[in-house]
C-alpha atoms as a PDB file:
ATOM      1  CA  UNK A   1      -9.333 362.631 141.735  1.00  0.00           C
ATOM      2  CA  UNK A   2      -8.479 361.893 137.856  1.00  0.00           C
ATOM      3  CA  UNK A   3     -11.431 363.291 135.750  1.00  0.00           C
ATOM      4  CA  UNK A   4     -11.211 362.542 131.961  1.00  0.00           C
ATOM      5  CA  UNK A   5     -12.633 365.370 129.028  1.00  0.00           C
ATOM      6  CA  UNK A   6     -15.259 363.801 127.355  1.00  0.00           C
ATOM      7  CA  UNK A   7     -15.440 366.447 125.143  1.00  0.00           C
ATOM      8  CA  UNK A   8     -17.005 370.116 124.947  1.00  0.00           C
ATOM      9  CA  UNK A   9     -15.584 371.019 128.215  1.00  0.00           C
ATOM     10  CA  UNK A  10     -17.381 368.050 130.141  1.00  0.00           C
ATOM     11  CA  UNK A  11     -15.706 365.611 132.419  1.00  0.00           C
ATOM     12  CA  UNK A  12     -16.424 362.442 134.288  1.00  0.00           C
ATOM     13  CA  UNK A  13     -14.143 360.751 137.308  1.00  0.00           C
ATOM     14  CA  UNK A  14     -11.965 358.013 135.803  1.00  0.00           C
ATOM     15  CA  UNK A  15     -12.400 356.403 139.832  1.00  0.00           C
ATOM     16  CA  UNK A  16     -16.316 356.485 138.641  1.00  0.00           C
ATOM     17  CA  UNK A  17     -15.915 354.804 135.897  1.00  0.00           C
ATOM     18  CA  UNK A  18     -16.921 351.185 134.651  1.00  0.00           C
ATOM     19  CA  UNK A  19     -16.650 350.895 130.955  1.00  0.00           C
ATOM     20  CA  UNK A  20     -16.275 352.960 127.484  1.00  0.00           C
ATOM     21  CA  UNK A  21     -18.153 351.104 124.986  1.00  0.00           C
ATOM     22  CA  UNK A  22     -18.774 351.859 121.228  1.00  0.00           C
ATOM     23  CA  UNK A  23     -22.680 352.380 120.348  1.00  0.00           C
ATOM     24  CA  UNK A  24     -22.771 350.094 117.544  1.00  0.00           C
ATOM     25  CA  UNK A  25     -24.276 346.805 118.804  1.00  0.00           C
ATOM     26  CA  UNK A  26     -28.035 346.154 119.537  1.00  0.00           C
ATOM     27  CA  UNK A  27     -27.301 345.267 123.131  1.00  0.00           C
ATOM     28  CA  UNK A  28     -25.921 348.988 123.965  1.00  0.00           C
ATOM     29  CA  UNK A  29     -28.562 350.310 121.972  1.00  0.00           C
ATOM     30  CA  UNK A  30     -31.197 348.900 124.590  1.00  0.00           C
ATOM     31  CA  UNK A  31     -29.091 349.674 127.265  1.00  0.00           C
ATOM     32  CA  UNK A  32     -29.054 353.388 126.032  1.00  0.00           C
ATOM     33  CA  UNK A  33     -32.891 353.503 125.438  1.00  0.00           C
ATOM     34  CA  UNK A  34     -33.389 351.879 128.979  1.00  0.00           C
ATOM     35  CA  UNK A  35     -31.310 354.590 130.705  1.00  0.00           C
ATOM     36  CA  UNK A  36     -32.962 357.415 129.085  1.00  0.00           C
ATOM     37  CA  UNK A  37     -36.510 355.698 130.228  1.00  0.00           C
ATOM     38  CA  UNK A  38     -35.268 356.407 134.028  1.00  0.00           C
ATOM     39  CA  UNK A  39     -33.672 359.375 133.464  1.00  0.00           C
ATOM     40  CA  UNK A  40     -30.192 358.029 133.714  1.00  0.00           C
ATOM     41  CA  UNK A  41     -29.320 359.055 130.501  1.00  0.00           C
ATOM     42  CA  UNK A  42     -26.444 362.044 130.161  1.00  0.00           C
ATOM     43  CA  UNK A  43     -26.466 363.243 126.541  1.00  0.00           C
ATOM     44  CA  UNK A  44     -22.773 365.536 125.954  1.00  0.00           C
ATOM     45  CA  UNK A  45     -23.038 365.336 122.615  1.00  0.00           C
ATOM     46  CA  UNK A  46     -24.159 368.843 121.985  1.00  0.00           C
ATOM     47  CA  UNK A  47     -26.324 367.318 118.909  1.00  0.00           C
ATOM     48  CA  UNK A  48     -23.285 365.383 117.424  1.00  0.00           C
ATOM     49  CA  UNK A  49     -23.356 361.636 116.967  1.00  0.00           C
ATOM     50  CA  UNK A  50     -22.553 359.103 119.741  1.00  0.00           C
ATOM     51  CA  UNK A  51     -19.300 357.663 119.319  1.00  0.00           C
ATOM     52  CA  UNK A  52     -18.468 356.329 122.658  1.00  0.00           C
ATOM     53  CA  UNK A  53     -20.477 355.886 125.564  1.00  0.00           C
ATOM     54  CA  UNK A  54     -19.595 356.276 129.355  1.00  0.00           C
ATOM     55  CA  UNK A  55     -20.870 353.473 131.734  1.00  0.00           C
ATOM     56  CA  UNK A  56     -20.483 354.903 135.434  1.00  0.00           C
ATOM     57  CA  UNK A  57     -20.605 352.749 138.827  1.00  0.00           C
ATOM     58  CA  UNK A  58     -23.974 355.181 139.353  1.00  0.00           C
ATOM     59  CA  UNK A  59     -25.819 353.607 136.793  1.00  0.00           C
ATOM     60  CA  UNK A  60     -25.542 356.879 135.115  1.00  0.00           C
ATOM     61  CA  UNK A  61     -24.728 356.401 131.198  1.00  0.00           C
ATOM     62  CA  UNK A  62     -23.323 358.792 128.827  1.00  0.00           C
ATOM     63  CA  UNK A  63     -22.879 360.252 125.331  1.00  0.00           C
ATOM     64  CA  UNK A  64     -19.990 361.280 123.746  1.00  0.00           C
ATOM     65  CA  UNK A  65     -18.814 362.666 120.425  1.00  0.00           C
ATOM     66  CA  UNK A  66     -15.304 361.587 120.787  1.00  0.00           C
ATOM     67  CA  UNK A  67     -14.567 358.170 119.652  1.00  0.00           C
ATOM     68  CA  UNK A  68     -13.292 355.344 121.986  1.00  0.00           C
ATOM     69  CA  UNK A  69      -9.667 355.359 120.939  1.00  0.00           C
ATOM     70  CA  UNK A  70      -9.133 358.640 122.219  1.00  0.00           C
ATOM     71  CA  UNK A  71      -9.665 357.570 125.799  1.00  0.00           C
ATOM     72  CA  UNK A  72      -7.048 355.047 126.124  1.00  0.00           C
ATOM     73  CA  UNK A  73      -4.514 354.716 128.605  1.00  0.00           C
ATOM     74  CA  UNK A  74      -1.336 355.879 126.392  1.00  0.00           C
ATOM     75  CA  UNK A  75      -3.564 358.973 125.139  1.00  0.00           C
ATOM     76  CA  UNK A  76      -4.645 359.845 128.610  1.00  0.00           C
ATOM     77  CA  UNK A  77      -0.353 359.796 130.246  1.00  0.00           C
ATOM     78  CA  UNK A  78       0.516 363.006 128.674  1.00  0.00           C
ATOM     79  CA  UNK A  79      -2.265 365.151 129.171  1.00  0.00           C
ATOM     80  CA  UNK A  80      -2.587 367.708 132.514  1.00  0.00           C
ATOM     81  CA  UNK A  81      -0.782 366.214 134.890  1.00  0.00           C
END
């Protein structure tokens, strides 16, 4: 099982994962705000700003403080394996 840091010592399964989207656009705004109406809603943040956001196979959604770009695949080859 791959997991990938999301930041602050948290981690999420990359097998788990759908999508990493940026929080800018109106659509992932109301996804967000739906989510955290069912409790579906992970915030890892710690109180930082959303940069990216996590969209699992679970429906779960989460925050994170790291941006995007530091998730993709040629970042990701090099670390802990």
């Amino acid at each position: 099982m791959k997991l990938i840091n999301i930041g602050f010592g948290n981690l999420v399964s990359q097998e788990r994962l759908v999508a990493i989207v940026s929080p800018d656009s109106a659509p992932i705004k109301r996804m967000v705000q739906e989510t955290r109406e069912r409790g579906m809603l992970i915030d890892a943040t710690y109180g930082r700003k959303t940069a990216s956001i996590f969209i699992m196979d679970s429906d779960h959604v989460i925050l994170s403080a790291l941006p995007p770009e530091r998730f993709s695949p040629k970042e990701q080859e090099g670390e802990g394996s």
